[in-house]
C-alpha atoms as a PDB file:
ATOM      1  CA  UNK A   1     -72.184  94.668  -3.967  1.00  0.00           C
ATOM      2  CA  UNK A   2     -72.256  91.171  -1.783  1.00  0.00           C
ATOM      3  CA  UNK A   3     -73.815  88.470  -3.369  1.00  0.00           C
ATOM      4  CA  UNK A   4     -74.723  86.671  -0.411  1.00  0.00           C
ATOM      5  CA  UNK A   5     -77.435  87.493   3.016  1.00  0.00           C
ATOM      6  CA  UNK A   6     -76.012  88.114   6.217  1.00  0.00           C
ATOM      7  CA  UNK A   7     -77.586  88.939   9.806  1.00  0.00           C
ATOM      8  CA  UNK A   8     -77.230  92.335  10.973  1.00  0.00           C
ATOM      9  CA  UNK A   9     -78.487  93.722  14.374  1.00  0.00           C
ATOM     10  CA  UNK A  10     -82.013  94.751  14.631  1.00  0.00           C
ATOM     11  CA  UNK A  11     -81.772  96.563  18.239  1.00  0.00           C
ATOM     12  CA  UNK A  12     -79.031  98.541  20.453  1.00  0.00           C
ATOM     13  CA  UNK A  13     -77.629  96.492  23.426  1.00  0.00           C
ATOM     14  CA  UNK A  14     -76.914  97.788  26.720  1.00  0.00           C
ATOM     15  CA  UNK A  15     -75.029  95.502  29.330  1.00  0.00           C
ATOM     16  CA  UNK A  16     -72.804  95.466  31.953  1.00  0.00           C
ATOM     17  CA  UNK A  17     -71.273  93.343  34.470  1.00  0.00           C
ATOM     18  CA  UNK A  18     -68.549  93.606  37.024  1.00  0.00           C
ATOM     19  CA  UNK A  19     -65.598  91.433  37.186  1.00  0.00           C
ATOM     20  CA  UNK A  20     -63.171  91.440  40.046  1.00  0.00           C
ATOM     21  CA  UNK A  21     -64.221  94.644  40.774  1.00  0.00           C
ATOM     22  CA  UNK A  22     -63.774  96.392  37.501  1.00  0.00           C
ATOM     23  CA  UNK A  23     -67.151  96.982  36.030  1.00  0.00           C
ATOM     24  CA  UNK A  24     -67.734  96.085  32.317  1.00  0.00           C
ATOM     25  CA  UNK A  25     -69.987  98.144  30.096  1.00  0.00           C
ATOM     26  CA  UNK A  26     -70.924  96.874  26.669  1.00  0.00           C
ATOM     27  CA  UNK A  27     -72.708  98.998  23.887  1.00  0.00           C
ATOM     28  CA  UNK A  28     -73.600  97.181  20.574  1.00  0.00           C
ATOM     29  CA  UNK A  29     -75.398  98.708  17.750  1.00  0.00           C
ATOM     30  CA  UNK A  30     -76.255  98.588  14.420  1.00  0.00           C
ATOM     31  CA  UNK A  31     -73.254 100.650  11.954  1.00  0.00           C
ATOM     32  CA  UNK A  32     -73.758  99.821   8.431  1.00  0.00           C
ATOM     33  CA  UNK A  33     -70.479 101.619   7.644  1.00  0.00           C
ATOM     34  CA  UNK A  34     -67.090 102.871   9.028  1.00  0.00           C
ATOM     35  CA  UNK A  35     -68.316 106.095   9.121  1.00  0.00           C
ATOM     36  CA  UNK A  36     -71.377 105.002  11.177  1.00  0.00           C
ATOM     37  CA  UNK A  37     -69.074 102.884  13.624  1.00  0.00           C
ATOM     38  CA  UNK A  38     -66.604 105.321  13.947  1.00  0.00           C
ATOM     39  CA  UNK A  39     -69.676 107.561  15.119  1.00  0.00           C
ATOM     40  CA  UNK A  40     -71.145 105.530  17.392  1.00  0.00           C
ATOM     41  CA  UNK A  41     -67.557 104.935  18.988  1.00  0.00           C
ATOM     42  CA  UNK A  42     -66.747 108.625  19.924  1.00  0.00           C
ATOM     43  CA  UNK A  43     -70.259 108.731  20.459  1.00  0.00           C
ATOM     44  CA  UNK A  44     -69.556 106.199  23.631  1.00  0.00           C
ATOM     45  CA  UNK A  45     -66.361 107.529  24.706  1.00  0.00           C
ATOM     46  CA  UNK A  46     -67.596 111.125  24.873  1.00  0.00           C
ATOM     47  CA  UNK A  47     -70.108 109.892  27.034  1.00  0.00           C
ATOM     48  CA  UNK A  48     -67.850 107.752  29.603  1.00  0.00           C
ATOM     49  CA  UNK A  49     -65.126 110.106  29.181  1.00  0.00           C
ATOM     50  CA  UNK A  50     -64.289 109.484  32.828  1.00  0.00           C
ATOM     51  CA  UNK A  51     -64.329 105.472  32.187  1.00  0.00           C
ATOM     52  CA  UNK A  52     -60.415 103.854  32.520  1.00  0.00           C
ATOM     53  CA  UNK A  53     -61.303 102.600  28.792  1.00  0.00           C
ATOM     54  CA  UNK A  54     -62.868 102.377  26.042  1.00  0.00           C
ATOM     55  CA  UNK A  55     -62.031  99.494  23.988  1.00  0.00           C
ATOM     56  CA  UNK A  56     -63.901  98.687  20.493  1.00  0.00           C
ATOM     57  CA  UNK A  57     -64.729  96.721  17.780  1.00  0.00           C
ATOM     58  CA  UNK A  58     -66.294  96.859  14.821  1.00  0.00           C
ATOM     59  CA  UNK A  59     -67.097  94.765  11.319  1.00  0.00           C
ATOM     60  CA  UNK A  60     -68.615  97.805   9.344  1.00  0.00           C
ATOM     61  CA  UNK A  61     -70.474  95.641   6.332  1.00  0.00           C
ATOM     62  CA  UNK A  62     -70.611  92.063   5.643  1.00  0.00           C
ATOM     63  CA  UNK A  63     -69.089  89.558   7.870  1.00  0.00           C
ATOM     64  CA  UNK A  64     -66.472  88.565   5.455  1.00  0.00           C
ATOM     65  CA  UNK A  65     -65.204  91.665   3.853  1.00  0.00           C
ATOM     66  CA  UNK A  66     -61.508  92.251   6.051  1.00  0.00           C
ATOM     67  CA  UNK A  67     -62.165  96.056   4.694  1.00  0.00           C
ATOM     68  CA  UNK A  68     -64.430  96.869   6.970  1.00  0.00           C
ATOM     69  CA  UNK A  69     -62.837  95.562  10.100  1.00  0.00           C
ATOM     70  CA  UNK A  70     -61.327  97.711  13.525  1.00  0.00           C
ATOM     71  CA  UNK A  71     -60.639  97.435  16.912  1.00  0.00           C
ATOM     72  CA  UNK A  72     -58.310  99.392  19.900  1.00  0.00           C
ATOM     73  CA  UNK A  73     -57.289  98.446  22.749  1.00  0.00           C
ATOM     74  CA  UNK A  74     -57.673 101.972  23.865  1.00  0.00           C
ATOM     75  CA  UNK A  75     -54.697 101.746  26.618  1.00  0.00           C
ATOM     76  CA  UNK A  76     -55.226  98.302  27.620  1.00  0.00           C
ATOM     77  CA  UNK A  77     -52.105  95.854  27.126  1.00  0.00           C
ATOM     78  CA  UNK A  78     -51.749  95.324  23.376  1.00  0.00           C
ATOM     79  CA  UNK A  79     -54.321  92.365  21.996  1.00  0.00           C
ATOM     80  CA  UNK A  80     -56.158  92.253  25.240  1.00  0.00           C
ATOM     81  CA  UNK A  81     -59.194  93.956  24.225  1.00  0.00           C
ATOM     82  CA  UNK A  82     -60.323  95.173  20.517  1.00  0.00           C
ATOM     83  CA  UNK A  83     -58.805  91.816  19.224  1.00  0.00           C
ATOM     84  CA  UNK A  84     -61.125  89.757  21.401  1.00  0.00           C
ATOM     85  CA  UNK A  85     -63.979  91.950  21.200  1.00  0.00           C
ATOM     86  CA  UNK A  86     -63.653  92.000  17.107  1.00  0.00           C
ATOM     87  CA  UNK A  87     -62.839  88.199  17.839  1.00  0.00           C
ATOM     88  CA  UNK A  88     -66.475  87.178  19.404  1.00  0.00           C
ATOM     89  CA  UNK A  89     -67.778  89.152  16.397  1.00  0.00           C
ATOM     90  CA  UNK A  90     -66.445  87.695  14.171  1.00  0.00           C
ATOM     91  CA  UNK A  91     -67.420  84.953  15.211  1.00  0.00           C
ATOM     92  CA  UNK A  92     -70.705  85.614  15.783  1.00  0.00           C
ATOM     93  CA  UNK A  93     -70.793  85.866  11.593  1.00  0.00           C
ATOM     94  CA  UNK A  94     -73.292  89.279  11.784  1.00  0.00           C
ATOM     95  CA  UNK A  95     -72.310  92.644   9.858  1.00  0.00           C
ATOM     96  CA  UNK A  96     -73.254  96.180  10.311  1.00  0.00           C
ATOM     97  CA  UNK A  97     -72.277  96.021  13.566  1.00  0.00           C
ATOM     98  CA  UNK A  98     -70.126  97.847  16.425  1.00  0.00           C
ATOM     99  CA  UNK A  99     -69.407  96.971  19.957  1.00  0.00           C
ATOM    100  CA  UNK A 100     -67.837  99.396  22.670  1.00  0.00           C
ATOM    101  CA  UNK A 101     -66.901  98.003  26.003  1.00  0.00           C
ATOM    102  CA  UNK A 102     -66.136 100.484  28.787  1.00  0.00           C
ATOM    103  CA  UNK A 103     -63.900  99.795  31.782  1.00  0.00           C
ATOM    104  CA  UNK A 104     -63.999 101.528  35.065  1.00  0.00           C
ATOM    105  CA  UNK A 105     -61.032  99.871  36.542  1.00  0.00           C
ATOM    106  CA  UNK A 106     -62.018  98.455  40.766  1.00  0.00           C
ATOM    107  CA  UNK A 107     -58.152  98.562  41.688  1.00  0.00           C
ATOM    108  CA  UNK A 108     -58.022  94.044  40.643  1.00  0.00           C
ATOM    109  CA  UNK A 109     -55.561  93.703  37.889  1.00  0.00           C
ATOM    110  CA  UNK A 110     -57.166  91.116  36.181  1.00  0.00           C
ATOM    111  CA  UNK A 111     -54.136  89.799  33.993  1.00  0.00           C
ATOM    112  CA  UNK A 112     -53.469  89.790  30.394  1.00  0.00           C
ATOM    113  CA  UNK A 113     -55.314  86.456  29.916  1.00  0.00           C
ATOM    114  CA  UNK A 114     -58.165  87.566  32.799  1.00  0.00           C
ATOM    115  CA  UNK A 115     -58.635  90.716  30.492  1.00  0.00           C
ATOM    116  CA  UNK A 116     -59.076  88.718  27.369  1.00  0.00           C
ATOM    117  CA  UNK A 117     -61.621  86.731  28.956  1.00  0.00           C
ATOM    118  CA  UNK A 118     -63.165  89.560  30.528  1.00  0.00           C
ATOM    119  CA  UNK A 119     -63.273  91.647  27.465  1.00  0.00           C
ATOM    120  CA  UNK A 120     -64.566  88.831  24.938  1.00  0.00           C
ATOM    121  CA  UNK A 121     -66.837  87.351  27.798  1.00  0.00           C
ATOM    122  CA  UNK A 122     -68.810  90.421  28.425  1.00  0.00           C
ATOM    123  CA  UNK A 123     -69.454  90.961  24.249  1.00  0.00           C
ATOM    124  CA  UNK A 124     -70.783  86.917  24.246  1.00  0.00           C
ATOM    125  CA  UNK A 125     -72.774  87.878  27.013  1.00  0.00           C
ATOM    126  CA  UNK A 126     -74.174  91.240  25.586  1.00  0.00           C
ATOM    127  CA  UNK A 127     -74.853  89.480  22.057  1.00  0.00           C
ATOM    128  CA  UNK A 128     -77.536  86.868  23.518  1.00  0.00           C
ATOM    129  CA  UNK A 129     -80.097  89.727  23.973  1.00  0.00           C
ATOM    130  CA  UNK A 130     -79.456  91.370  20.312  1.00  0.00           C
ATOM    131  CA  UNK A 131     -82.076  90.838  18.219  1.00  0.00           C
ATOM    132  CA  UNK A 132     -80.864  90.252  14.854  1.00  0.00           C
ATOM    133  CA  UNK A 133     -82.422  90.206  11.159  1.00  0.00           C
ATOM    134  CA  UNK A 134     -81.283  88.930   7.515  1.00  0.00           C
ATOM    135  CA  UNK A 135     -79.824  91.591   5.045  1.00  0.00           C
ATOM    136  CA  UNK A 136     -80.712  90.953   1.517  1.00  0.00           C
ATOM    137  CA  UNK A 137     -78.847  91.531  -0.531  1.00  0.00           C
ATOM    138  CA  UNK A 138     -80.260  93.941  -3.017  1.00  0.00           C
ATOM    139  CA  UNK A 139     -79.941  95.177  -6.803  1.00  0.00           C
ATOM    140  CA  UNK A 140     -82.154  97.819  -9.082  1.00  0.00           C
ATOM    141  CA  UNK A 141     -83.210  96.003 -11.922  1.00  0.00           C
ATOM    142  CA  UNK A 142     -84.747  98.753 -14.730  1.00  0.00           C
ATOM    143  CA  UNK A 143     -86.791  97.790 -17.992  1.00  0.00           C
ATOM    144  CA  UNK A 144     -89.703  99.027 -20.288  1.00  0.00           C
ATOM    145  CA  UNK A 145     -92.811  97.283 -21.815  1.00  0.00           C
ATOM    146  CA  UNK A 146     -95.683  97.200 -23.777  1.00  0.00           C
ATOM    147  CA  UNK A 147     -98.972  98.194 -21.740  1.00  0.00           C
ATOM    148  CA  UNK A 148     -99.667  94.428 -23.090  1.00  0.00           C
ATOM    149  CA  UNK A 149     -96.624  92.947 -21.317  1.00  0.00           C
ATOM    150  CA  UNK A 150     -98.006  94.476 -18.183  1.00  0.00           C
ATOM    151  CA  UNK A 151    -100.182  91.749 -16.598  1.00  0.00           C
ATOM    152  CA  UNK A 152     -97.483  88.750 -17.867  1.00  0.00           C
ATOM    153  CA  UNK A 153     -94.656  90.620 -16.182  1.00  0.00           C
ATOM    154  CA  UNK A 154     -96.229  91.168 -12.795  1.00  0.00           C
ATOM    155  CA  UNK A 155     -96.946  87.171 -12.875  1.00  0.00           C
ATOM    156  CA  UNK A 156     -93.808  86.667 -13.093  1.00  0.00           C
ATOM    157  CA  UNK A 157     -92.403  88.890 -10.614  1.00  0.00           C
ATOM    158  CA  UNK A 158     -94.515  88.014  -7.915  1.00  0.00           C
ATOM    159  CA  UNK A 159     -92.491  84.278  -8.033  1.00  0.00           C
ATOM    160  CA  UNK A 160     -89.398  86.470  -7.021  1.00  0.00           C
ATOM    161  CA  UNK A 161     -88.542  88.659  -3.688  1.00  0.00           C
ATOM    162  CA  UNK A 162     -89.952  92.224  -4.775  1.00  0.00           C
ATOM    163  CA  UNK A 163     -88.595  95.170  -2.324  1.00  0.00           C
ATOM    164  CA  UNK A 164     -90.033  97.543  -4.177  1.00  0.00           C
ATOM    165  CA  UNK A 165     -91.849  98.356  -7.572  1.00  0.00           C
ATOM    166  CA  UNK A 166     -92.152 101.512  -9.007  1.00  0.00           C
ATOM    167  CA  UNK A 167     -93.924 101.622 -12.390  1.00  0.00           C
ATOM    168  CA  UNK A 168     -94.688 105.221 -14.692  1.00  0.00           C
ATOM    169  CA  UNK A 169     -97.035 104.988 -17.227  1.00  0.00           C
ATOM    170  CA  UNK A 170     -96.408 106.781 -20.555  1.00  0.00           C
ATOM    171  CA  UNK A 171     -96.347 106.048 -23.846  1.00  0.00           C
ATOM    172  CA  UNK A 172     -94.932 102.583 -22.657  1.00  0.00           C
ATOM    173  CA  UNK A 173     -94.389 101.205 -18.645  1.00  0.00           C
ATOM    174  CA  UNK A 174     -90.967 102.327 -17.410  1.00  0.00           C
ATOM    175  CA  UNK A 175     -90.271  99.776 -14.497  1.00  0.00           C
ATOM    176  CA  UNK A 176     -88.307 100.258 -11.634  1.00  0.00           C
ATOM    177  CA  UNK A 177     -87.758  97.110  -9.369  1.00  0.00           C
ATOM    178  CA  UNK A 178     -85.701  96.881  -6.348  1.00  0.00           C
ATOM    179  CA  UNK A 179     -85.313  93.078  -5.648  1.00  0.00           C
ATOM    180  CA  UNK A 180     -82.439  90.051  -4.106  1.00  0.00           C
ATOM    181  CA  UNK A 181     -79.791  90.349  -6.423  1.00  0.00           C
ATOM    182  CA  UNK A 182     -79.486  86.775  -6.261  1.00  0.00           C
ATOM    183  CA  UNK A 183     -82.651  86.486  -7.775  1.00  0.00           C
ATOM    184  CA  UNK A 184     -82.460  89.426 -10.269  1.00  0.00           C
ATOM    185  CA  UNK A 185     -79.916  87.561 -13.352  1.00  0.00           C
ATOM    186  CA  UNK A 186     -83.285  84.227 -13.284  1.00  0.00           C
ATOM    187  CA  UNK A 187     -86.068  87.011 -12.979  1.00  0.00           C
ATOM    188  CA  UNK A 188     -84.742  88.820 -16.308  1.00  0.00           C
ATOM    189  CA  UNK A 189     -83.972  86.435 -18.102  1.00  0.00           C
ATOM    190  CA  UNK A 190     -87.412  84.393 -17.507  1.00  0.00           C
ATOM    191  CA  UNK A 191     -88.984  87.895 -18.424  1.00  0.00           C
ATOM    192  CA  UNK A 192     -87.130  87.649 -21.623  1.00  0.00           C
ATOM    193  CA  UNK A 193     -87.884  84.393 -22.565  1.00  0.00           C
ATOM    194  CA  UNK A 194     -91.540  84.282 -21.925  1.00  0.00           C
ATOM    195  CA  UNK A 195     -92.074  87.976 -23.905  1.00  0.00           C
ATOM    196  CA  UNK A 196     -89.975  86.341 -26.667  1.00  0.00           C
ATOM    197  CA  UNK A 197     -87.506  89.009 -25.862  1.00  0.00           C
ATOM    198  CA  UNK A 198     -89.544  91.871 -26.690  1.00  0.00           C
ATOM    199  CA  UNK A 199     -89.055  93.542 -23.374  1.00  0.00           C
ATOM    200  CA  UNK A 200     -85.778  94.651 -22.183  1.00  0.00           C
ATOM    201  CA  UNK A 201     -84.910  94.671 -18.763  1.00  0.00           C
ATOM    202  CA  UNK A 202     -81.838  94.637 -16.823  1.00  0.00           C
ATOM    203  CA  UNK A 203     -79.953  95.705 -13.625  1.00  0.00           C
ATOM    204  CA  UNK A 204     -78.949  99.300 -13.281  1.00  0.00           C
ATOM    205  CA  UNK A 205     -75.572  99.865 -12.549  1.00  0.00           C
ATOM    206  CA  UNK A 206     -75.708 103.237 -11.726  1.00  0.00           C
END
């Protein structure tokens, strides 16, 4: 689990552009894993199957996790392609996210520098219309109570960011909180402290 917010992308991107003849298509979309990238990847390629390439990136999770990273060149000259593309990604420091860039080649060579600047200049062009939003990072956090506790825990927890809240009522309050996890370790332990640790709560690391 990250500790720490990133941006992710909040819409698709469609954009293309032609350069010396060779026209430039760029698909980015939200992938919040490699399984999810890898998807939307053959997804593209099936679809421009007649396309000289189909060169791709991706960063599969948070921006600094070098797990979750890939890129191919997909018959372009080695490094002139998925190394930019995951390049301008990079740094563009947002996760979750994949970019495909097809080539239909217009009979130019462009060079291996023209192709690095074509490749990484088309992404930076297709990320200034992506919409992007923060991820929070986010943790369960599971406790029970006294039907007494009730109204001094919900005071408390509405100084914290609450995703979710999920409370059943029996012969005490099971709680079930979904909440930032960089808030969570503070939240507990002020709950603690102010029920003079009569109420246990605590994340859930199932």
């Amino acid at each position: 689990m990250t500790e720490t917010s990133y941006y992710i992308p909040q819409n698709t991107v469609f954009f293309q552009e032609v350069i010396k003849k060779s026209r430039f298509i760029v698909h980015i979309k939200h992938t919040p894993d490699i399984d999810s990238a890898r998807n939307f990847v053959a997804e593209i390629k099936e679809k421009y199957a007649d396309a000289a390439h189909n060169c791709w990136a991706y960063v599969a999770g948070a921006p600094n996790d070098s797990q979750v990273l890939g890129f191919s060149d997909d018959g372009e000259p080695n490094g002139t392609a998925g190394k930019p593309i995951l390049n301008v990604l990079l740094g563009s420091e947002i996760g979750e996210i994949t970019a495909v860039v097809t080539r239909y080649f217009g009979g130019v060579k462009l060079g291996t520098g023209g192709l690095v600047r074509a490749y990484g200049g088309s992404v930076n062009h297709a990320l200034e219309e992506l919409e992007r939003c923060e991820k929070i990072p986010e943790v369960f956090v599971i406790g029970t109570s006294e039907y007494s506790h009730q109204g001094l825990i919900e005071q408390i927890l509405k100084s914290y960011n609450i995703l979710s809240m999920d409370k059943k009522f029996t012969e005490k309050i099971a709680w079930n909180l979904r909440m930032d996890a960089r808030e969570a370790p503070l939240a507990i332990s002020e709950i603690t402290d102010k029920t003079s640790g009569r109420v246990n709560f605590q994340v859930d690391e199932d």
